[in-house]
Protein backbone atom coordinates (compact mmCIF):
# COMPACT_ATOMS: atom_id res chain seq x y z
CA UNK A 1 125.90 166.69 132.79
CA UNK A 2 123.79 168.44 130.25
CA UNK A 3 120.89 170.53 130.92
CA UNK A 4 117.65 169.19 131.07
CA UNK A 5 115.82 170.91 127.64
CA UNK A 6 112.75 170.77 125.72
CA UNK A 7 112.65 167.32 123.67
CA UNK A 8 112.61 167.39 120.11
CA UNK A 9 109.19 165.36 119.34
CA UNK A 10 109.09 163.55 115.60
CA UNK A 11 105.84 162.75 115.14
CA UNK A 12 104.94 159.14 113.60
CA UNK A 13 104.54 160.98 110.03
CA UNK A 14 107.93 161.89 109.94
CA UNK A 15 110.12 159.42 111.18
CA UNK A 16 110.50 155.44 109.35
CA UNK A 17 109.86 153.39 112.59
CA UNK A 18 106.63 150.71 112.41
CA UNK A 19 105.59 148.65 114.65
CA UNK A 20 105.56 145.92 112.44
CA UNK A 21 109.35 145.87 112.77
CA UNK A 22 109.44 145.98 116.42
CA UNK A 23 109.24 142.28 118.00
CA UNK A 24 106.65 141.18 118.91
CA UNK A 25 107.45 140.16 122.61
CA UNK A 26 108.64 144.15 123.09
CA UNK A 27 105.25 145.40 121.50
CA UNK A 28 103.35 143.25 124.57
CA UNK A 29 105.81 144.70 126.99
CA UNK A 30 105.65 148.12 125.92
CA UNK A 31 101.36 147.76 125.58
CA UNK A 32 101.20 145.83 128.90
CA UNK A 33 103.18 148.66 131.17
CA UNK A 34 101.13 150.97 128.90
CA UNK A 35 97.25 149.65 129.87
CA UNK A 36 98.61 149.18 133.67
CA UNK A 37 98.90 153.28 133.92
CA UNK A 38 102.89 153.37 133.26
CA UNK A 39 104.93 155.36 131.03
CA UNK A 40 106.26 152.76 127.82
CA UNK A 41 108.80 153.87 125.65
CA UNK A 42 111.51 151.26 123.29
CA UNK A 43 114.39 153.09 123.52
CA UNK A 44 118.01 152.77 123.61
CA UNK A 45 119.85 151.01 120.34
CA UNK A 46 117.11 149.34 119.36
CA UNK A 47 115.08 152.64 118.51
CA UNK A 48 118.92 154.06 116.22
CA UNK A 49 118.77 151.01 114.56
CA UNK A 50 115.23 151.38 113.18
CA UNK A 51 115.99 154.56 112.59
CA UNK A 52 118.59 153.89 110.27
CA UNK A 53 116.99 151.38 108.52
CA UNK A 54 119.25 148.57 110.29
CA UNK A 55 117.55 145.44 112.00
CA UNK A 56 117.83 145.62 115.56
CA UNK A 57 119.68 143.12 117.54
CA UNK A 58 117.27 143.52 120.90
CA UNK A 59 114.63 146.01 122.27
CA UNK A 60 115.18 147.45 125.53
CA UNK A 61 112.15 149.00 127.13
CA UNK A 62 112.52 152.09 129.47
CA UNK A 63 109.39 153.07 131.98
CA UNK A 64 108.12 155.16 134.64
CA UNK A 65 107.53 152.00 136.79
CA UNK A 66 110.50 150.55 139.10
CA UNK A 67 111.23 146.92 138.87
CA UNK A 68 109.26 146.00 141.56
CA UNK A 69 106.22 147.36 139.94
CA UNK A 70 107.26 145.93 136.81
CA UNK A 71 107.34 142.14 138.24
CA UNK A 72 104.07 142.99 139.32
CA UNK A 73 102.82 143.41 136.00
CA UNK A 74 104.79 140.49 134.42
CA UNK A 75 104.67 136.91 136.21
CA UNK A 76 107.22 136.32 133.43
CA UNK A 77 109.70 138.85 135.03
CA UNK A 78 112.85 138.39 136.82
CA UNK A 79 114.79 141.24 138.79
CA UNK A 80 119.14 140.97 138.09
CA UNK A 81 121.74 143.63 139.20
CA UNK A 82 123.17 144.76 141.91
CA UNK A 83 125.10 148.12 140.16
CA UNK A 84 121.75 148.34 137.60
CA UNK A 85 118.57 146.97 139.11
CA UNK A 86 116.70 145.67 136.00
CA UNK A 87 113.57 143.61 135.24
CA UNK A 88 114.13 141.00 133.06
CA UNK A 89 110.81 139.74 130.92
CA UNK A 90 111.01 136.53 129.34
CA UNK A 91 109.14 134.97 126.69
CA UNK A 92 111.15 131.48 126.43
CA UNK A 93 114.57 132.02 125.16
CA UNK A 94 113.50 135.79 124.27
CA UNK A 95 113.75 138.38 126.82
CA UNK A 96 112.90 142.07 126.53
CA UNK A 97 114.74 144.05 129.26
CA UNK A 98 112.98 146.78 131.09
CA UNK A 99 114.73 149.64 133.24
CA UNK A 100 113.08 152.15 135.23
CA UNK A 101 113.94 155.66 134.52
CA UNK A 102 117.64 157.01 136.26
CA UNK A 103 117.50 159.88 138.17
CA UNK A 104 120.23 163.03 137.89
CA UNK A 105 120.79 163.06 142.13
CA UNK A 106 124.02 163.92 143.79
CA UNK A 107 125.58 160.34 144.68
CA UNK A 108 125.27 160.75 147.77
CA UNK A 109 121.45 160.83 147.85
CA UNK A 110 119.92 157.14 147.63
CA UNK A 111 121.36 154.27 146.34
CA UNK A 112 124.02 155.14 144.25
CA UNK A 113 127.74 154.08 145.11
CA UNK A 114 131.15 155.45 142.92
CA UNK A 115 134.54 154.20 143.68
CA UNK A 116 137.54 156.45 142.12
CA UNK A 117 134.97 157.89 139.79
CA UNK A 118 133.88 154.95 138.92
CA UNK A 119 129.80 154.52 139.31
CA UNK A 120 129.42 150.61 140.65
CA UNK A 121 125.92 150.96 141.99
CA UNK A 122 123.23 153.35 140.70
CA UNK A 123 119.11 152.64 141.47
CA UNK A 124 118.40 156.30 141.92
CA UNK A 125 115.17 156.23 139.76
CA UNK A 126 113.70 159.68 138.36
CA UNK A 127 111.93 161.15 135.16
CA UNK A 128 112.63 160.46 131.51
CA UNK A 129 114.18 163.51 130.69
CA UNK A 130 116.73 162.44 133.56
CA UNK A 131 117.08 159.21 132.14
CA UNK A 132 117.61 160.72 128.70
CA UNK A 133 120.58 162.92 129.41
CA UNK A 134 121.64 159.78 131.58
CA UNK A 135 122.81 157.19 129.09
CA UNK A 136 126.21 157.06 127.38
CA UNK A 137 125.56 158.40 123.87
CA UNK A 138 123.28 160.90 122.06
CA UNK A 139 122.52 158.51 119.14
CA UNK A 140 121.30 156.10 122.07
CA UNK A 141 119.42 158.28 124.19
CA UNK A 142 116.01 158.40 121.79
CA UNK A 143 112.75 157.49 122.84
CA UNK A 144 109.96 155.41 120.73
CA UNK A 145 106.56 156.41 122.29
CA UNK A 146 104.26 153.71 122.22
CA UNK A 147 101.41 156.27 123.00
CA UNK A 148 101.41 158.29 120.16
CA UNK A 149 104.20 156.53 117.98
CA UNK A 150 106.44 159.59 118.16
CA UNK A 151 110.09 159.25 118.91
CA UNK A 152 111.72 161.58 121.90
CA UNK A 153 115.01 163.20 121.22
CA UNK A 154 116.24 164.84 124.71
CA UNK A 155 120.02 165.05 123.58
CA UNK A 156 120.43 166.01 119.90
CA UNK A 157 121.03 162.11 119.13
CA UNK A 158 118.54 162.64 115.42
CA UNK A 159 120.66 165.86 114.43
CA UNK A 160 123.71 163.24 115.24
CA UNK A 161 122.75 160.39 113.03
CA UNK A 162 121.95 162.46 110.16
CA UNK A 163 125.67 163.69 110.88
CA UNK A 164 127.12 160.34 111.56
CA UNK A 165 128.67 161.51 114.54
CA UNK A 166 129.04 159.57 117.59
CA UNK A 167 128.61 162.49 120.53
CA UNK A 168 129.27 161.76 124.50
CA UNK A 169 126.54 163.11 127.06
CA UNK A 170 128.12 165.22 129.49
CA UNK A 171 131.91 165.48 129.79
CA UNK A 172 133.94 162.81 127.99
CA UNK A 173 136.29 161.98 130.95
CA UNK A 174 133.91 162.31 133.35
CA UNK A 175 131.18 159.39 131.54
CA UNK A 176 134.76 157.22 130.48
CA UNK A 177 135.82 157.42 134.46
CA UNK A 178 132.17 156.57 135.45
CA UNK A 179 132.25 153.28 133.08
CA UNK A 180 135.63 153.05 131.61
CA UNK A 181 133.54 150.22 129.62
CA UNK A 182 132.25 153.25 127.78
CA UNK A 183 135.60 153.45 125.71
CA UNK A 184 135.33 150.21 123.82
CA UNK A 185 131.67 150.88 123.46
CA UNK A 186 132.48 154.00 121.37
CA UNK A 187 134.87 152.02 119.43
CA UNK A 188 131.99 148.75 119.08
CA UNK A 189 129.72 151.85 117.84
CA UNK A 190 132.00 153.58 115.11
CA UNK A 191 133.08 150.30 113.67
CA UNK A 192 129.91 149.02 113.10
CA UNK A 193 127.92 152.42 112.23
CA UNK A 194 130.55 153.37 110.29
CA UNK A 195 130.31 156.85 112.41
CA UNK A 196 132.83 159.89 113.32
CA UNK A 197 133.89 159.82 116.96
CA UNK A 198 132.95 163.46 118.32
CA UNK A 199 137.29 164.68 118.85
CA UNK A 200 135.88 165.99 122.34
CA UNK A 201 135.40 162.44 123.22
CA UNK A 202 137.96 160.67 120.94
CA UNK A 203 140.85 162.52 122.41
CA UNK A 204 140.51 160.52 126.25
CA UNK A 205 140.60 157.51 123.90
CA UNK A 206 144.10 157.85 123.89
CA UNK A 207 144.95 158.90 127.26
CA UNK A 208 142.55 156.16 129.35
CA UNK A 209 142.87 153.14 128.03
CA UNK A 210 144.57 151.84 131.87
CA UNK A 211 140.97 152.45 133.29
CA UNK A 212 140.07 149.30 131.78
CA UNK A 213 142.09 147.16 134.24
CA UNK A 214 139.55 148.32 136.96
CA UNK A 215 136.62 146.63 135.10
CA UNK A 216 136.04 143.21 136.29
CA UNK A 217 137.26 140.45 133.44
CA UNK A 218 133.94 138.53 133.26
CA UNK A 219 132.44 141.69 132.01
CA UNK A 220 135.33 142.35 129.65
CA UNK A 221 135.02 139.11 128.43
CA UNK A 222 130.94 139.97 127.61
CA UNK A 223 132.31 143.24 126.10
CA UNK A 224 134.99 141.43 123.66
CA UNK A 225 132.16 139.44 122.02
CA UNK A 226 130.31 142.10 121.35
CA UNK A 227 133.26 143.93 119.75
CA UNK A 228 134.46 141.40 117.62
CA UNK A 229 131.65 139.09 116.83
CA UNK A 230 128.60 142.23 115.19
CA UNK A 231 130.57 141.41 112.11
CA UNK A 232 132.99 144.25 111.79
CA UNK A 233 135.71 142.81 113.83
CA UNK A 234 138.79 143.66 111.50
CA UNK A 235 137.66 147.26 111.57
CA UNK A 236 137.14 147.03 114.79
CA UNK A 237 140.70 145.35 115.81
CA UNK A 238 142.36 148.32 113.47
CA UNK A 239 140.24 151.05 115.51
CA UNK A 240 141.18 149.34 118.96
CA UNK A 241 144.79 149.24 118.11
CA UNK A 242 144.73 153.22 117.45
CA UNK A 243 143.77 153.98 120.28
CA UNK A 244 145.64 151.82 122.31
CA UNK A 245 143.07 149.99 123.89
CA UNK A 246 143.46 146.41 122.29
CA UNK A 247 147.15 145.84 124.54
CA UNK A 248 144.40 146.89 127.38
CA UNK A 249 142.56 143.03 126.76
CA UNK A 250 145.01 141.53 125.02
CA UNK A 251 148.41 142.81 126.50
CA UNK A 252 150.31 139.55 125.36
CA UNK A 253 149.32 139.65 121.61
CA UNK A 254 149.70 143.05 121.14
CA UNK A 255 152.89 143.03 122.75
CA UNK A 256 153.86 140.10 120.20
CA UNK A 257 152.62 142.29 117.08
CA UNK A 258 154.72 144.84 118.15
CA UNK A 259 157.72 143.94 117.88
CA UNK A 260 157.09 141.17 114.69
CA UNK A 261 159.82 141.03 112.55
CA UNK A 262 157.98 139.71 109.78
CA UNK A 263 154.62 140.46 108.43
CA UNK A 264 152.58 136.73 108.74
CA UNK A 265 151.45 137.33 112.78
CA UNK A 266 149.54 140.90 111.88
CA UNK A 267 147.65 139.15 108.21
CA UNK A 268 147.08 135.90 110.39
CA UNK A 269 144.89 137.98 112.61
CA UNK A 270 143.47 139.84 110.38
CA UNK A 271 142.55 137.50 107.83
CA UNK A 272 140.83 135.15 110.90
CA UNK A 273 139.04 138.29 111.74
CA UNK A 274 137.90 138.89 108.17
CA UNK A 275 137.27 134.64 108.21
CA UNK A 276 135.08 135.49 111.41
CA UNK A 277 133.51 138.69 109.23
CA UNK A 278 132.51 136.52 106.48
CA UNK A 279 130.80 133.82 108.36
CA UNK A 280 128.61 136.25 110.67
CA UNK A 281 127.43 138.25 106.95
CA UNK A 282 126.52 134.42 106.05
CA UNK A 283 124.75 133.30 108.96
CA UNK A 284 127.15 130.74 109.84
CA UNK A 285 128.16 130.22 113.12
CA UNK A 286 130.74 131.27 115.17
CA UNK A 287 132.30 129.77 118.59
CA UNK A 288 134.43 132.31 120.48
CA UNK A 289 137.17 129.25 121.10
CA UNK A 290 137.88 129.98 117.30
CA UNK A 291 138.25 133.63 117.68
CA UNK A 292 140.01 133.59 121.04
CA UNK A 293 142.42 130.99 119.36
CA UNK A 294 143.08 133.78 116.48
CA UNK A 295 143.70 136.66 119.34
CA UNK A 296 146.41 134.70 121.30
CA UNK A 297 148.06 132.56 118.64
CA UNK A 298 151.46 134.55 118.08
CA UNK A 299 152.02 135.25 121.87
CA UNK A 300 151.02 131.02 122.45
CA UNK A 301 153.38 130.42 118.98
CA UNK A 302 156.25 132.36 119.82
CA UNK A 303 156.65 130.92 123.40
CA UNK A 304 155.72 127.34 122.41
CA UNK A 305 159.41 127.97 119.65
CA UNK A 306 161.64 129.00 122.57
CA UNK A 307 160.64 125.66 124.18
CA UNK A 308 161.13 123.70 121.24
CA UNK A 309 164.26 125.36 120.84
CA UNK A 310 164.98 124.53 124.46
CA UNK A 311 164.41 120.99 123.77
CA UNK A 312 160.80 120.19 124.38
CA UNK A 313 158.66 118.01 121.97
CA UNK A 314 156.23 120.08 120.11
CA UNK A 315 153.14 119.12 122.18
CA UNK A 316 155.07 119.95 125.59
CA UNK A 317 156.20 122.97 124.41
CA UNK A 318 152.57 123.80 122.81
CA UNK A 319 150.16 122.94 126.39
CA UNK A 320 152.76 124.67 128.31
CA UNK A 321 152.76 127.60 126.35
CA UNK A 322 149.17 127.74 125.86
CA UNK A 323 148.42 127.30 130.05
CA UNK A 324 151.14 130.04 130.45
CA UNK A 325 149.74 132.54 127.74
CA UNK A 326 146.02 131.60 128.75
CA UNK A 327 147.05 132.32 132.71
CA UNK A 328 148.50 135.73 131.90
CA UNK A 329 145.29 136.99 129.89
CA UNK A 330 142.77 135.60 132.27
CA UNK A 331 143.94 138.96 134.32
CA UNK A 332 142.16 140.99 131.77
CA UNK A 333 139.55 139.18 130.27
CA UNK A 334 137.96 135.87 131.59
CA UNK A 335 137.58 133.05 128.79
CA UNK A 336 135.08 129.89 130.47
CA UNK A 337 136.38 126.66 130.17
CA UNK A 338 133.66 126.15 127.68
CA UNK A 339 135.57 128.01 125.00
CA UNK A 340 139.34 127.80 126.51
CA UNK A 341 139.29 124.14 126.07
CA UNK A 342 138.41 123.53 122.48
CA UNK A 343 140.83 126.80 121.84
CA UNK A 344 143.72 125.05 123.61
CA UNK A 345 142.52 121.86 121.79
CA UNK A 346 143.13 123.79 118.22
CA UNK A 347 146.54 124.73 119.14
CA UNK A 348 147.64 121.28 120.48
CA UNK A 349 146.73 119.55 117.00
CA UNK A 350 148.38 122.18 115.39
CA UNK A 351 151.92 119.76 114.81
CA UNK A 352 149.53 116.88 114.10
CA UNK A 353 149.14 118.23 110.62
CA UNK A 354 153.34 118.03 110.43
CA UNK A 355 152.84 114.37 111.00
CA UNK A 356 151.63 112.45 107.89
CA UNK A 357 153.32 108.83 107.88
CA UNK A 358 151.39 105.68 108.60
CA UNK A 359 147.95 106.18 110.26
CA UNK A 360 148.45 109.34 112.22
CA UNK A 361 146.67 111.05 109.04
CA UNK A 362 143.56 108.86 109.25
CA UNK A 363 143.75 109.56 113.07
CA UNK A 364 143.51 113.22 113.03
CA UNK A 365 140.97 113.70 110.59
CA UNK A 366 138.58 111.60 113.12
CA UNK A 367 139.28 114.07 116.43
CA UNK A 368 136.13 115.64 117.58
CA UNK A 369 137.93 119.03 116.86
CA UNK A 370 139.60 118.62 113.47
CA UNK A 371 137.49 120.95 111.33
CA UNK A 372 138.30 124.16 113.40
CA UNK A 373 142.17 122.68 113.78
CA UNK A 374 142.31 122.49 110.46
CA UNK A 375 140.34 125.99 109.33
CA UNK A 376 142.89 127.36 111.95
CA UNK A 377 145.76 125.86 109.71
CA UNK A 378 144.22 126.64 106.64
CA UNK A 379 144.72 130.76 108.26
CA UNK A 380 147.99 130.16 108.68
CA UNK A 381 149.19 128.86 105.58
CA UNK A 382 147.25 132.36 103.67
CA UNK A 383 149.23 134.63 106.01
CA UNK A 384 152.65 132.61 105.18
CA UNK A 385 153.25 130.84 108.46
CA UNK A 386 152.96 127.34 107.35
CA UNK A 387 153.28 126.00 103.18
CA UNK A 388 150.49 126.27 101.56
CA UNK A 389 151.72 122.82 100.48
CA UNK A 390 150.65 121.29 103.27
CA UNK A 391 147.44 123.32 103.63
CA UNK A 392 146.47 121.96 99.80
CA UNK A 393 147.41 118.23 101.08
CA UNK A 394 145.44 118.15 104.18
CA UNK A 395 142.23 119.64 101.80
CA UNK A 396 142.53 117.09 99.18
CA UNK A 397 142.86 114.40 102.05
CA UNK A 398 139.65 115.07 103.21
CA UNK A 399 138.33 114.72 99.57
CA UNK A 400 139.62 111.35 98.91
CA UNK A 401 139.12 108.16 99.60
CA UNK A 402 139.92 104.60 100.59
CA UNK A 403 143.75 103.93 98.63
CA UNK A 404 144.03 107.32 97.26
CA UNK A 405 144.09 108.57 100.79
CA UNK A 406 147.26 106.07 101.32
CA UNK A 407 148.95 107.28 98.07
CA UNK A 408 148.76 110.86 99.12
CA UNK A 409 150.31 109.34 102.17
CA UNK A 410 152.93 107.65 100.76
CA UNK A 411 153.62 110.68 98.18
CA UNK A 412 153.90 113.17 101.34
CA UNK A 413 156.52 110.97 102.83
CA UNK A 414 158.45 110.58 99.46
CA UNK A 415 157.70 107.32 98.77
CA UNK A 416 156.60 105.20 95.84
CA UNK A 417 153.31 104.30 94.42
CA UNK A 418 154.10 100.63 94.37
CA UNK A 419 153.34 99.19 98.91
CA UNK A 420 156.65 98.75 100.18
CA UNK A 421 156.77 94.91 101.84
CA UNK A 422 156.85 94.66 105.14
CA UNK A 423 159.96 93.35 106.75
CA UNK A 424 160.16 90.00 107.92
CA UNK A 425 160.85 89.66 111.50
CA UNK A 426 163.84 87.02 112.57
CA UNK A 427 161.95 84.43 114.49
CA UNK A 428 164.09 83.79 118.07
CA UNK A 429 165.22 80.70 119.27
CA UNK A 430 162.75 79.38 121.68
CA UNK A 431 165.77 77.39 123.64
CA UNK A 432 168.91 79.66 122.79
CA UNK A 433 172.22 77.93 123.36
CA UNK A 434 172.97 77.30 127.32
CA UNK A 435 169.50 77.96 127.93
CA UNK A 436 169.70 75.07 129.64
């Protein structure tokens, strides 16, 4: 770990942070630990963002105080974690999260806990130049001082975002082995910042990537949301798949891109990841069943053929392939039932839009999940999978109405314009001969 140094200190005249761009609830966090005799500083991501002119997604809050003494001061506060103890303030559906200053110690003094390197428990509080050389990156380790309004650079992280570089703390291997969670993190950062990876710490990138089966797949899951849904997810996918970390969550789909012999399964995912770019930059919103769906399609598609091809119907063949597939990457990264049952529900209407004779049409544009099954189709008919034929049928469908809707229907299934007449049935004899 580095040296403790002298900080660099911007003063407020020389740095672009205001307060009026700092929420609200954080200003009254950062004021309240301040007038109760505590150190206050906004730190973390929230402080490079301003600094770069970006709008922050939270505001963390770092202090002097431990999280004991900050429940005291907030009746508002809740205390989470058992491998980071952390106070929790909420203001409604807002909350600003406070954590009390890490220490430097030797592990085995107070409560800190590693297993093979890896740190799983670490409330060992200390001093803010501890806590600076502490965190994971230099760009993230800056400190907003609410009692001057200067910011706090302990680690060269200013010097680094003039540079665009993205710069460990402390040995590379050592901080990826501590929180092998660390590794997608610098991926997450260089996507969206558009930043250099230091090639001290890019080159473990290559080498680590198994330490990510040690992390538990809950937290995985928490990390995959953040790396694909901060609206840079196809850069983010291509910058994964360098290093080799995407077959690390998704071991099934990458395994499936592989070895494509065609080029359809690699555009499908990328153009649903630029799809899930392009709705984030519009404000529109975004369920992880959709994106999930887009991850584990070709692995879910190409097992769901060999059962068709096997003989079973295309629904079979679809839910067993899907509960198979799903199984398999629930080992590496959790997906709640929330999201894996509207996902699974996007696949299984999937052959639905095959089957336009009669009513089935009318039927599938009134399921509760047709609009995602059918954006989901839509992606594969632009990366060549299905015809775009079908793809332009099922969109003017929706458009139409009353007859024209049973035109298109009869023109799908080559038929005429003209209603065919329905068959008359050959009434039975009620009393057939030697009924009696």
């Amino acid at each position: 770990m580095n040296k403790i140094a002298t900080p660099q200190i911007i003063s407020r005249s020389d740095h672009n942070i205001s307060r009026a761009n700092i929420s609200e609830h954080a200003t009254k966090v950062l004021y309240r630990l301040k007038n109760a005799g505590y150190q206050s500083y906004l730190v973390g991501g929230g402080v490079r963002d301003l600094l770069l002119g970006r709008e922050p997604k939270d505001f963390d809050v770092a202090t002097d105080a431990t999280p004991e003494q900050v429940k005291e001061v907030f009746r508002n506060c809740r205390l989470i974690g058992r491998r980071f103890r952390l106070a929790h303030v909420h203001f409604g559906r807002d909350i600003i999260e406070v954590a009390t200053f890490r220490s430097m110690q030797d592990e085995s003094q107070g409560d800190r806990e590693t297993e093979n390197g890896m740190l799983v428990r670490d409330n060992i509080y200390g001093t803010i130049e501890e806590d600076a050389l502490r965190r994971d990156f230099t760009i993230n380790a800056l400190y907003y001082n609410i009692e001057d309004f200067s910011v706090v650079d302990y680690a060269g992280g200013i010097d680094d975002l003039k540079a665009g570089m993205l710069r460990l703390l402390g040995d590379p291997e050592t901080r990826y082995r501590e929180d092998p969670v660390r590794m997608l993190r610098a991926v997450r950062f260089a996507a969206k910042l558009g930043f250099v990876i230091n090639p001290a710490c890019e080159k473990p990138l290559f080498e680590l990537g198994d330490l990510l089966q040690s992390v538990p797949a809950a937290r995985l899951f928490e990390e995959v949301l953040k790396l694909f849904m901060a609206g840079v997810a196809l850069q983010t996918f291509e910058k994964l798949r360098h290093y080799g970390l995407f077959s690390e969550l998704f071991p099934e789909t990458e395994r499936s891109l592989s070895y494509e012999d065609h080029k359809f399964p690699i555009t499908f995912v990328n153009r649903g990841l630029e799809n899930t770019d392009t709705r984030i930059s519009e404000g529109k919103p975004v369920t992880p069943a959709f994106l999930f769906a887009v991850l584990l399609w070709e692995p879910v598609r190409l097992l769901a053929k060999r059962l068709r091809d096997a003989g079973e119907s295309p629904l079979q063949a679809m839910q067993v392939a899907g509960t198979d597939i799903l199984m398999t990457q629930l080992s590496r990264v959790s997906i709640p039932k929330r999201f894996s049952i509207p996902m699974r529900e996007i696949w299984n209407l999937q052959h639905r839009f095959e089957q336009r004779a009669g009513k089935r049409p009318h039927r599938l544009l009134t399921h509760p999940r047709f609009r995602a099954a059918y954006d989901f189709m839509l992606l594969r008919a632009e990366s060549g999978e299905v015809d775009q034929e079908l793809a332009s049928w099922w969109t003017l469908f929706q458009e139409t109405e009353g007859e024209d809707r049973n035109k298109l229907i009869r023109q799908a299934n080559n038929v005429g314009d003209k209603p065919r007449k329905r068959r008359r049935r050959r009434r039975r004899n009620a009393n057939p001969p030697g009924s009696e």
